[in-house]
PDB file of N, CA and C in Angstrom:
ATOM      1  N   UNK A   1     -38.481  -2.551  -9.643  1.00  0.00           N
ATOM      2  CA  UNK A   1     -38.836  -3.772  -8.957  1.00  0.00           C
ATOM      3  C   UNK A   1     -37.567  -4.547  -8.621  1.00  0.00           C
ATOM      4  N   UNK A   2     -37.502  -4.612  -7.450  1.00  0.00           N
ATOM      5  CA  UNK A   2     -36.508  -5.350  -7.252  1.00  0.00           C
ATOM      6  C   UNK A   2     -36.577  -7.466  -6.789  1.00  0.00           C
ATOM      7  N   UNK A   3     -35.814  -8.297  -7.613  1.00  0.00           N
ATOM      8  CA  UNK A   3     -36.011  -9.394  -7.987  1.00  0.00           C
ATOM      9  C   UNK A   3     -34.867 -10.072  -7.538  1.00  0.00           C
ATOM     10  N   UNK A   4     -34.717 -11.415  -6.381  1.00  0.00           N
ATOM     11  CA  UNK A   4     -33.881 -12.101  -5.661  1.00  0.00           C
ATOM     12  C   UNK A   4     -33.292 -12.981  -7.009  1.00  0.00           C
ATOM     13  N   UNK A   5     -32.032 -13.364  -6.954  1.00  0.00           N
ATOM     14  CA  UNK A   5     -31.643 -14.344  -7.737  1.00  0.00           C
ATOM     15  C   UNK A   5     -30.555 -14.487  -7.964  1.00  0.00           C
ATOM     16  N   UNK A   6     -30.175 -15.402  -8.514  1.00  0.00           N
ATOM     17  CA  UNK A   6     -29.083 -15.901  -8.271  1.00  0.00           C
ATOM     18  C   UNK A   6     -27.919 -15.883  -9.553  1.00  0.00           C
ATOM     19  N   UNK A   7     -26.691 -15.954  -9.042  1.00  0.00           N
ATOM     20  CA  UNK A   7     -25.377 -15.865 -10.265  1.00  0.00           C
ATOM     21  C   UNK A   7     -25.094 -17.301 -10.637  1.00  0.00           C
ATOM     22  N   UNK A   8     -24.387 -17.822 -11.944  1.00  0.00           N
ATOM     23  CA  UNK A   8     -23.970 -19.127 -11.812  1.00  0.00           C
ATOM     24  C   UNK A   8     -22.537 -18.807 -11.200  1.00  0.00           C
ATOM     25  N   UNK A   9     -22.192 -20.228 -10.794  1.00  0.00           N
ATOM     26  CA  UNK A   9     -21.303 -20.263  -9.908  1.00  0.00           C
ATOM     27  C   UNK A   9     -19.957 -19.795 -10.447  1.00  0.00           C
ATOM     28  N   UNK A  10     -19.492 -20.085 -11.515  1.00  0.00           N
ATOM     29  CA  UNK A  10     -18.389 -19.628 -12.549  1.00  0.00           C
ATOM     30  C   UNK A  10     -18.629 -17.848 -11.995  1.00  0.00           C
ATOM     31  N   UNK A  11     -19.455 -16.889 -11.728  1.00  0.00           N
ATOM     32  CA  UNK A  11     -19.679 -15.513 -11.928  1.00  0.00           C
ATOM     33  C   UNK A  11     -19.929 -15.354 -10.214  1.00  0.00           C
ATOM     34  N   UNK A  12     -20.303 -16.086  -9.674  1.00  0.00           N
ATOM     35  CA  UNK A  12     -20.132 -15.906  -8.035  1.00  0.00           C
ATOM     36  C   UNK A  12     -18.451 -16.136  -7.412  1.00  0.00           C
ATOM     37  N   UNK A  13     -17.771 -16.923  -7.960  1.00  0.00           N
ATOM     38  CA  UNK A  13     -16.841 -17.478  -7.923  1.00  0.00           C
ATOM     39  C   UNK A  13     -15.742 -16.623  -8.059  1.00  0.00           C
ATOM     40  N   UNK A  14     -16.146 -15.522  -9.464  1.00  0.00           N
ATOM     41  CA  UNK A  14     -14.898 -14.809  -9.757  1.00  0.00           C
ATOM     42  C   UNK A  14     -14.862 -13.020  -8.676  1.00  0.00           C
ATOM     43  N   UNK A  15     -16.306 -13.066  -8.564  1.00  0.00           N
ATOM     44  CA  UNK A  15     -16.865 -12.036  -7.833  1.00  0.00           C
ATOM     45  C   UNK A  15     -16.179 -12.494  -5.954  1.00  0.00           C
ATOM     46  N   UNK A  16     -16.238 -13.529  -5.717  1.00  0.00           N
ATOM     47  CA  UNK A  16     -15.258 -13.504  -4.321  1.00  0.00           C
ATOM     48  C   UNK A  16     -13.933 -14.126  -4.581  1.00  0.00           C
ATOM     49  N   UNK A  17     -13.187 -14.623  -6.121  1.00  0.00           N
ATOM     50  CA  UNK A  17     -12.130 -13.993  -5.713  1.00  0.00           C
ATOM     51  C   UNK A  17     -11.240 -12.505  -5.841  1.00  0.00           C
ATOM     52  N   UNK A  18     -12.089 -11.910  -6.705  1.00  0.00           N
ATOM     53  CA  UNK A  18     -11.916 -10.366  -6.606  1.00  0.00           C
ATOM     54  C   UNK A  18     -12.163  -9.910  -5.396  1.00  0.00           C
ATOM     55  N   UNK A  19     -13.274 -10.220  -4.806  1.00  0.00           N
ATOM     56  CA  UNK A  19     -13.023  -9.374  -3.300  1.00  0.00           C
ATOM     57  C   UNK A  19     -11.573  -9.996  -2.610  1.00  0.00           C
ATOM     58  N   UNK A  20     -11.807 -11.232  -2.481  1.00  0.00           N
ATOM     59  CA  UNK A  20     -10.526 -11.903  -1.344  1.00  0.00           C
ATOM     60  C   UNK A  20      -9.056 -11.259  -2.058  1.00  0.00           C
ATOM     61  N   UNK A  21      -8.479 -10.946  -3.061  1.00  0.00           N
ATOM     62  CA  UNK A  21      -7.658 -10.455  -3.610  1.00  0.00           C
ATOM     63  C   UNK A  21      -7.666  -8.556  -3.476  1.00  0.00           C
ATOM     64  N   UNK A  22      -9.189  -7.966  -3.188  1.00  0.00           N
ATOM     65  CA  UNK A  22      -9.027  -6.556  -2.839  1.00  0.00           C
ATOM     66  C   UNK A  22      -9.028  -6.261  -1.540  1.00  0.00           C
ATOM     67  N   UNK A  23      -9.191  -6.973  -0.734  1.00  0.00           N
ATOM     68  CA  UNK A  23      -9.412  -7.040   0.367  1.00  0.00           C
ATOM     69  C   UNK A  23      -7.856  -7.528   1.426  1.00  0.00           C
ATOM     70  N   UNK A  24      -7.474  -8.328   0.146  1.00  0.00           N
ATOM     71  CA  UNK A  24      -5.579  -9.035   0.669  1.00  0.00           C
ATOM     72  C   UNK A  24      -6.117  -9.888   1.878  1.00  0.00           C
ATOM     73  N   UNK A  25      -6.996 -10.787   1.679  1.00  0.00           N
ATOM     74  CA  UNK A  25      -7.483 -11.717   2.640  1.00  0.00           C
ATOM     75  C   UNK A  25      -6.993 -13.018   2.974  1.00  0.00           C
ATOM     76  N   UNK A  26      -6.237 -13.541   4.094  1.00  0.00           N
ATOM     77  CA  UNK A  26      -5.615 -14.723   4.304  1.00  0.00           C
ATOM     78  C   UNK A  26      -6.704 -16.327   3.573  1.00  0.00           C
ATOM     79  N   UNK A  27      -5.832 -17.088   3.365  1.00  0.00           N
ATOM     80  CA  UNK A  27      -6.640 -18.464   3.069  1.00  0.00           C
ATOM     81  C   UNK A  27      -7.844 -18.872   4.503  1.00  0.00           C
ATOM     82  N   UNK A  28      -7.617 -18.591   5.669  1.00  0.00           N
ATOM     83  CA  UNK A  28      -8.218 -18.262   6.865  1.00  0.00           C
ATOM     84  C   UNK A  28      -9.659 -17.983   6.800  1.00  0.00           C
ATOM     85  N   UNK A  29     -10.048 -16.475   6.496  1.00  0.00           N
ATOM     86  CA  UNK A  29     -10.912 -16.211   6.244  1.00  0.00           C
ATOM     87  C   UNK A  29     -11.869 -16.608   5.105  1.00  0.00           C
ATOM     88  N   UNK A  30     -13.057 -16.437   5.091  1.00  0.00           N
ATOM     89  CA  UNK A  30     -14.207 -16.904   4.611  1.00  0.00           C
ATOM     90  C   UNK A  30     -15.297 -15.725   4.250  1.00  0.00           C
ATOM     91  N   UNK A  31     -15.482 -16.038   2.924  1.00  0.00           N
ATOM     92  CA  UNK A  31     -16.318 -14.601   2.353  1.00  0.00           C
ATOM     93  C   UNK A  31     -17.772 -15.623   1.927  1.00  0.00           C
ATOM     94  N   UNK A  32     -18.704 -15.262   2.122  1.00  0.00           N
ATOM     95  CA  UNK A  32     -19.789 -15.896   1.855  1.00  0.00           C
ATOM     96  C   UNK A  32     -20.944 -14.705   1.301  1.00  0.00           C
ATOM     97  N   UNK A  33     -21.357 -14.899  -0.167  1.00  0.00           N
ATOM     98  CA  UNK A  33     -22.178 -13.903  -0.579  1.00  0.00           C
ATOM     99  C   UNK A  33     -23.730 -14.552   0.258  1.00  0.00           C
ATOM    100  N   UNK A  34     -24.570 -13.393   1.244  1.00  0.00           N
ATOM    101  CA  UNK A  34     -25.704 -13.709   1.620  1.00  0.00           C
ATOM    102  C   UNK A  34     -27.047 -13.779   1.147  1.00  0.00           C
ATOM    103  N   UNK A  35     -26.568 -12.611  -0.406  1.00  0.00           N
ATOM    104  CA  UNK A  35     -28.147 -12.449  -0.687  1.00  0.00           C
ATOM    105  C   UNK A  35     -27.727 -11.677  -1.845  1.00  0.00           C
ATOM    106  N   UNK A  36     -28.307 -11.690  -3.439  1.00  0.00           N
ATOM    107  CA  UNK A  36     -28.111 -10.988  -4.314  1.00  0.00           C
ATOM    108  C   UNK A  36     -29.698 -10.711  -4.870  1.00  0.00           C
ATOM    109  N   UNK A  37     -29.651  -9.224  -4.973  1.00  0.00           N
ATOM    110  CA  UNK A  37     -30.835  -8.313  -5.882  1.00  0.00           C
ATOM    111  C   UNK A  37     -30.633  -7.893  -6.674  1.00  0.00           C
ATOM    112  N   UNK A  38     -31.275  -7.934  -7.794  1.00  0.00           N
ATOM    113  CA  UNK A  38     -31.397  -6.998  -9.309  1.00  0.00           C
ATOM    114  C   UNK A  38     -32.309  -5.746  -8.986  1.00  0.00           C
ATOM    115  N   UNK A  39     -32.216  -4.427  -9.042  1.00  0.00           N
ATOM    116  CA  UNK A  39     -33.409  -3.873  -9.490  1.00  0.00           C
ATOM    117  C   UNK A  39     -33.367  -3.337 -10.712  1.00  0.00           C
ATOM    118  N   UNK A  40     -34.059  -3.904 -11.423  1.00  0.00           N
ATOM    119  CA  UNK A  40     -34.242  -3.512 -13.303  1.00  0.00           C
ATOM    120  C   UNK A  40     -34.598  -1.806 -12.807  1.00  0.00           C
ATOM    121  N   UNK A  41     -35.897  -1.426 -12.275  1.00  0.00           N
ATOM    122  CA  UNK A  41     -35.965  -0.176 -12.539  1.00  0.00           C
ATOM    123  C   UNK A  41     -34.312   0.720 -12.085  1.00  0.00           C
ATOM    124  N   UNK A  42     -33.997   0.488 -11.283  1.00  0.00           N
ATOM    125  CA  UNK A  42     -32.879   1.608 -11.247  1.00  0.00           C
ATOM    126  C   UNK A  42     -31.413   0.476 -11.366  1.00  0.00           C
ATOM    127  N   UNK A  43     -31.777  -0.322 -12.260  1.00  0.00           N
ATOM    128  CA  UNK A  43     -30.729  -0.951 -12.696  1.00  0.00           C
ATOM    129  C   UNK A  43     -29.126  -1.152 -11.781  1.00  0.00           C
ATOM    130  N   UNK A  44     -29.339  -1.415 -10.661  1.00  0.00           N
ATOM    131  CA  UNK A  44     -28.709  -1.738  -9.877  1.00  0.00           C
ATOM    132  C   UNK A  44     -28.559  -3.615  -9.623  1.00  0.00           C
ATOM    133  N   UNK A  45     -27.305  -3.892  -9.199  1.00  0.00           N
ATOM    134  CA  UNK A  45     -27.163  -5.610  -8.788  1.00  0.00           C
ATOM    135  C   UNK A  45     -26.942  -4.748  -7.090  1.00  0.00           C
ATOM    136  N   UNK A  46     -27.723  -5.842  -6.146  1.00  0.00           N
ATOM    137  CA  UNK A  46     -27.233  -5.395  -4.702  1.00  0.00           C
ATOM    138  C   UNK A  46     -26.409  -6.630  -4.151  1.00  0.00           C
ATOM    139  N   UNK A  47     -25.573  -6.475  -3.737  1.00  0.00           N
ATOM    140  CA  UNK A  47     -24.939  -7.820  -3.407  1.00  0.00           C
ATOM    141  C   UNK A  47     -24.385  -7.617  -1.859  1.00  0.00           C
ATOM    142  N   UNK A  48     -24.794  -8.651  -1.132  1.00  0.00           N
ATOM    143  CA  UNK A  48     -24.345  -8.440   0.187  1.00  0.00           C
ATOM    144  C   UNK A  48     -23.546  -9.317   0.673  1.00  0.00           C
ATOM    145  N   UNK A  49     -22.578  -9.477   1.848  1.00  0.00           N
ATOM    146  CA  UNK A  49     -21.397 -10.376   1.674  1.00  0.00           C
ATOM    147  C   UNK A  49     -21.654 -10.464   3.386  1.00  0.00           C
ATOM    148  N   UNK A  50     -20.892 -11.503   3.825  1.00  0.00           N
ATOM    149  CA  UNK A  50     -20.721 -11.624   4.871  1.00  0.00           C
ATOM    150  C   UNK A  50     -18.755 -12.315   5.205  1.00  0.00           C
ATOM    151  N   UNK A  51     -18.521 -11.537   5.608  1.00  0.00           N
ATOM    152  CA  UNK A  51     -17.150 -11.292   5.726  1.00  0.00           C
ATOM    153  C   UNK A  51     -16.558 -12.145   7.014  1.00  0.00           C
ATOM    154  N   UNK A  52     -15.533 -13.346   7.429  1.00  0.00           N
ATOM    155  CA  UNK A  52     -15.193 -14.038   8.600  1.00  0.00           C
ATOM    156  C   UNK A  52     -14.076 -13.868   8.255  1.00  0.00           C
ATOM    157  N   UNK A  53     -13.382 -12.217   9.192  1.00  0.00           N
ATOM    158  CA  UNK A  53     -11.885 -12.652   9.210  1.00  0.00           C
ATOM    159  C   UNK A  53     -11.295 -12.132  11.017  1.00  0.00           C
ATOM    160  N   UNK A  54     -10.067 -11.840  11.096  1.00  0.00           N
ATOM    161  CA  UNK A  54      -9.054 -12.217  12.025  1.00  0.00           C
ATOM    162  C   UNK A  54      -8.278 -10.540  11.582  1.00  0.00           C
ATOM    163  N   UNK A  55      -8.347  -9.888  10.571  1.00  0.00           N
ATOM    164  CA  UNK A  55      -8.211  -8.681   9.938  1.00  0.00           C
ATOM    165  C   UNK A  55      -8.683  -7.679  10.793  1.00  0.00           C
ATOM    166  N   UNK A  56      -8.087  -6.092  10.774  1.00  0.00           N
ATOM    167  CA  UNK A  56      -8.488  -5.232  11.460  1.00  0.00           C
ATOM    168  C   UNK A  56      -9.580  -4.445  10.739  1.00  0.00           C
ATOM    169  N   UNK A  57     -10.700  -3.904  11.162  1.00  0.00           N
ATOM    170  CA  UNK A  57     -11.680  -3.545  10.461  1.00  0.00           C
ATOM    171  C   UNK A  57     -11.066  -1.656   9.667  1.00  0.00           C
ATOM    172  N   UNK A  58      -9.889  -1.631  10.442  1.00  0.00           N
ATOM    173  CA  UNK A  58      -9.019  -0.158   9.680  1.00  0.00           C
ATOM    174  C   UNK A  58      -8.546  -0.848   8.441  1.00  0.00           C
ATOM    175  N   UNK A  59      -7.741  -1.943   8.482  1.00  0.00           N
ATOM    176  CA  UNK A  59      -7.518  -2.117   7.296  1.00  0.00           C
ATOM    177  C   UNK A  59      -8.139  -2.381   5.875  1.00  0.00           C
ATOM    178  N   UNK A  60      -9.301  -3.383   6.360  1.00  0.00           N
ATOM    179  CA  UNK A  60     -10.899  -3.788   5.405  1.00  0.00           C
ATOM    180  C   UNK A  60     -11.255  -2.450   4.836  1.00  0.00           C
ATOM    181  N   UNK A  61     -11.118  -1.312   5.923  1.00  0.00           N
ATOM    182  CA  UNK A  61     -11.761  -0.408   5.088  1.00  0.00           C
ATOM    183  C   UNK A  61     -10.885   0.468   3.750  1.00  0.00           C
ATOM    184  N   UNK A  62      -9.990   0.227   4.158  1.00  0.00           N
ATOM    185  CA  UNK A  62      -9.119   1.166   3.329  1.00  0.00           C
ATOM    186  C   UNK A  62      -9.041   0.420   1.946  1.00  0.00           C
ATOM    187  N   UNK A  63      -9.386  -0.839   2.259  1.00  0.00           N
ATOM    188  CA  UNK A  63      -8.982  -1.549   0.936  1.00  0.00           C
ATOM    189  C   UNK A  63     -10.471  -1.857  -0.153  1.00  0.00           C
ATOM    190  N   UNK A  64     -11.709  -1.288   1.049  1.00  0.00           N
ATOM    191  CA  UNK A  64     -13.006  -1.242   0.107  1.00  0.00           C
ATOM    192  C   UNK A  64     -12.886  -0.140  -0.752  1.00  0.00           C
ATOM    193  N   UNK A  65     -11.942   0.678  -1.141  1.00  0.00           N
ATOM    194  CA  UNK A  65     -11.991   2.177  -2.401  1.00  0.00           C
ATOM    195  C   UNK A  65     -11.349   0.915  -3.510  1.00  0.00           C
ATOM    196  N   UNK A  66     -12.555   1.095  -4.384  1.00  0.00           N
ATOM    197  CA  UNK A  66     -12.455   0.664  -5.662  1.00  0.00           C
ATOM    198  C   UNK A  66     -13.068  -0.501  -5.904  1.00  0.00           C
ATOM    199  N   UNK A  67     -13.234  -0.887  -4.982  1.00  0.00           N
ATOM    200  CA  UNK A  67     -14.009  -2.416  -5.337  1.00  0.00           C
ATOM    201  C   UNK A  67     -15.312  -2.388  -5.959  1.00  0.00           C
ATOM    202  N   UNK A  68     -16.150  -1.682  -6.412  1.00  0.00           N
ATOM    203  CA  UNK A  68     -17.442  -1.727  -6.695  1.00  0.00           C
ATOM    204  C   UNK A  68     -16.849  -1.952  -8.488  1.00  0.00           C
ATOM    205  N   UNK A  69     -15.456  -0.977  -8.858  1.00  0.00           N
ATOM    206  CA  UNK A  69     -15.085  -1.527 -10.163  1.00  0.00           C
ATOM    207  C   UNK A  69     -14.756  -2.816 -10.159  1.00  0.00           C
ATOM    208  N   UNK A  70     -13.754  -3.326 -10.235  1.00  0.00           N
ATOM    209  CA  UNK A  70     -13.365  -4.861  -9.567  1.00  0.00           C
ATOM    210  C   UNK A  70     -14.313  -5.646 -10.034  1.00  0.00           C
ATOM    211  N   UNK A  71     -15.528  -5.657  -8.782  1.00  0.00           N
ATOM    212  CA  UNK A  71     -16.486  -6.152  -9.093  1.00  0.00           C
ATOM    213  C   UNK A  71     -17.288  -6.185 -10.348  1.00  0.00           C
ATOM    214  N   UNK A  72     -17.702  -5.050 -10.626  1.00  0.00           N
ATOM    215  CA  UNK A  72     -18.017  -4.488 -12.040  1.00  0.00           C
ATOM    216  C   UNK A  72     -17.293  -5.095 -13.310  1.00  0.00           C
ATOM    217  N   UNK A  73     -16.036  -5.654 -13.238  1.00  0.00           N
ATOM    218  CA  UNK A  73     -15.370  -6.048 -14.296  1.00  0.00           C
ATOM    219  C   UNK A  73     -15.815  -7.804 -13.966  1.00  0.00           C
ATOM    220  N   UNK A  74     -15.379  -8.362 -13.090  1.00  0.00           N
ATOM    221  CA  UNK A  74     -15.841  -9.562 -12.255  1.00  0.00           C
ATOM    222  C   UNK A  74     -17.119 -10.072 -12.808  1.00  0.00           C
ATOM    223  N   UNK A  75     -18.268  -8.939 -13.404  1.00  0.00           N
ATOM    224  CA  UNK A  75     -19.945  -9.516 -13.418  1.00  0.00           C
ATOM    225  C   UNK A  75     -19.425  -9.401 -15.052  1.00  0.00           C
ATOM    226  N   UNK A  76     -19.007  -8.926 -15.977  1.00  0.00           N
ATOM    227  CA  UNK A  76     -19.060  -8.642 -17.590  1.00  0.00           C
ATOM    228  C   UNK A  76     -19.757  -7.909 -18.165  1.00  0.00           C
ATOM    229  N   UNK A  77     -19.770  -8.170 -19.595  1.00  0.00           N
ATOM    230  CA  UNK A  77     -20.862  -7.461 -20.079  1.00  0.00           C
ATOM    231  C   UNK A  77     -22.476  -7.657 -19.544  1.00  0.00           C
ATOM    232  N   UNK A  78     -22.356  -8.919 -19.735  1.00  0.00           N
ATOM    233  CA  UNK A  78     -23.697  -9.379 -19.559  1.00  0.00           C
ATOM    234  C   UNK A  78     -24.326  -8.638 -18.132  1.00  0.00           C
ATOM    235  N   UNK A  79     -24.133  -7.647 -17.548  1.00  0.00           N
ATOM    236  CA  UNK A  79     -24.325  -7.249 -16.546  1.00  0.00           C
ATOM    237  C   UNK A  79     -24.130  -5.443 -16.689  1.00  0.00           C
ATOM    238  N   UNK A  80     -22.868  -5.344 -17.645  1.00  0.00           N
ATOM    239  CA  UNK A  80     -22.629  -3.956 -17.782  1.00  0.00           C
ATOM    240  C   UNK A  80     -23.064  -2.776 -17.189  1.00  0.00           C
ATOM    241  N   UNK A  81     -24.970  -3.342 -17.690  1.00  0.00           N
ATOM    242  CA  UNK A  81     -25.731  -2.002 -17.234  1.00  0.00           C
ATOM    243  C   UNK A  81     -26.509  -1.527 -16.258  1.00  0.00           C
ATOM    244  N   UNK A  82     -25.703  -2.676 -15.216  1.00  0.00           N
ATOM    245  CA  UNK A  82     -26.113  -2.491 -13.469  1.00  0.00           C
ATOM    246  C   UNK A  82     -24.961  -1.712 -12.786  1.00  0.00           C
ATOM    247  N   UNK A  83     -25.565  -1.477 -12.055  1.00  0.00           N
ATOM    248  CA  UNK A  83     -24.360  -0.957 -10.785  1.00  0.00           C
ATOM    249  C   UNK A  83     -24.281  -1.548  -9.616  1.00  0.00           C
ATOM    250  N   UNK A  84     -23.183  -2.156  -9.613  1.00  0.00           N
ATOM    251  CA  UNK A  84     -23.169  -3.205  -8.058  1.00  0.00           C
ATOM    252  C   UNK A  84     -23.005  -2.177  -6.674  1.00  0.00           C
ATOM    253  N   UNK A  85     -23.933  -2.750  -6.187  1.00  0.00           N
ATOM    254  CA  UNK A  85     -24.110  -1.810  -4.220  1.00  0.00           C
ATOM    255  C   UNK A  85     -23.253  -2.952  -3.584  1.00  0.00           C
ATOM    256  N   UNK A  86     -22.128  -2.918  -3.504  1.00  0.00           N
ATOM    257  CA  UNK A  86     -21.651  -4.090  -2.288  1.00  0.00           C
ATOM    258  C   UNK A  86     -21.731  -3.405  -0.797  1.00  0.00           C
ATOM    259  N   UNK A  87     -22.588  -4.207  -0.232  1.00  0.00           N
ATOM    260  CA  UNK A  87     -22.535  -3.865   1.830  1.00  0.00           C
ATOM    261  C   UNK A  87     -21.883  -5.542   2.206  1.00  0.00           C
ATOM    262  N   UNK A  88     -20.896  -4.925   2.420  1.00  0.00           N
ATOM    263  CA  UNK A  88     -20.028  -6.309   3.265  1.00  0.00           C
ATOM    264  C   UNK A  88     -20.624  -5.839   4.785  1.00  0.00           C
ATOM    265  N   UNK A  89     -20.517  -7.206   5.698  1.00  0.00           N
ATOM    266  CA  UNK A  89     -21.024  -7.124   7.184  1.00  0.00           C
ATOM    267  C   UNK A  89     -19.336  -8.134   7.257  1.00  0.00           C
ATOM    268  N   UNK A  90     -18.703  -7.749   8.321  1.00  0.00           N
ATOM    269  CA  UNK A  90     -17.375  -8.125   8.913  1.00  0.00           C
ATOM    270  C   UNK A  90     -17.549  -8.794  10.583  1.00  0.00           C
ATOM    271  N   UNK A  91     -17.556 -10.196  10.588  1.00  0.00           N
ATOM    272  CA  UNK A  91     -17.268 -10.939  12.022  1.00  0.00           C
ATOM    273  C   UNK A  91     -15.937 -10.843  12.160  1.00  0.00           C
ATOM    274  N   UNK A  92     -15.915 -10.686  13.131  1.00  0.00           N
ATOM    275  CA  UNK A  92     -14.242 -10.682  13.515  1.00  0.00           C
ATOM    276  C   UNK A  92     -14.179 -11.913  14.470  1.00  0.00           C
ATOM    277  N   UNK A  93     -12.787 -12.570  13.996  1.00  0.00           N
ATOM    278  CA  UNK A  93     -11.931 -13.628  14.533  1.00  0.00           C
ATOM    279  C   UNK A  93     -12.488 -14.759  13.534  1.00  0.00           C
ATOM    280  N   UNK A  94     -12.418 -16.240  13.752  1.00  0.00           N
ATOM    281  CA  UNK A  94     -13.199 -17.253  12.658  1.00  0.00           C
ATOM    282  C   UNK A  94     -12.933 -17.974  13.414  1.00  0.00           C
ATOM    283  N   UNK A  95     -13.918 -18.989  12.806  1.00  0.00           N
ATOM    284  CA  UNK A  95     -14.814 -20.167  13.531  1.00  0.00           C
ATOM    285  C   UNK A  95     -14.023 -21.776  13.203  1.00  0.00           C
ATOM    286  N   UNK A  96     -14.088 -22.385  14.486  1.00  0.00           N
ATOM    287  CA  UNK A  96     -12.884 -23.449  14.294  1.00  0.00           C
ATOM    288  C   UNK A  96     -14.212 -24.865  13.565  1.00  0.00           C
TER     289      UNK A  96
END
């Protein structure tokens, strides 16, 4: 079953600055998490991001290998026994 809900902000907080730091993202850009799922049965966290940068989408990608650990360290124990699905969506250029 999968169940909408939410992180406290201290654990949302550390979760985008681990991305903005794996990602090597200017002060510029803007990471905004859109939507987070638990599913207890297959024990997964789904977390989806919405990405506003000025970055080439060759580079974003090269720098998504490894981040699902990152992240994984980012959520703690208290989370341990999920597996984070991150789907980032990438706008290109940003909004004045």
């Amino acid at each position: 079953m999968t169940v909408p809900t939410t992180l406290d902000k201290v654990m949302t907080d550390e979760i985008l600055k681990v991305i903005r730091l794996k990602f090597d993202l200017d002060a510029a850009s803007e990471i905004k998490v859109t939507s987070i799922e638990i599913d207890q049965d297959e024990q997964k966290i789904r977390i989806e991001l919405l990405i506003t940068t000025t970055e080439r989408p060759e580079a974003l990608a090269k720098s998504y290998f490894g981040l699902t650990g990152k992240v994984r360290e980012a959520l703690g124990s208290s989370w341990s026994g999920f597996f984070p699905v991150i789907t980032p969506q990438f706008n290109s250029g940003l909004h004045a």
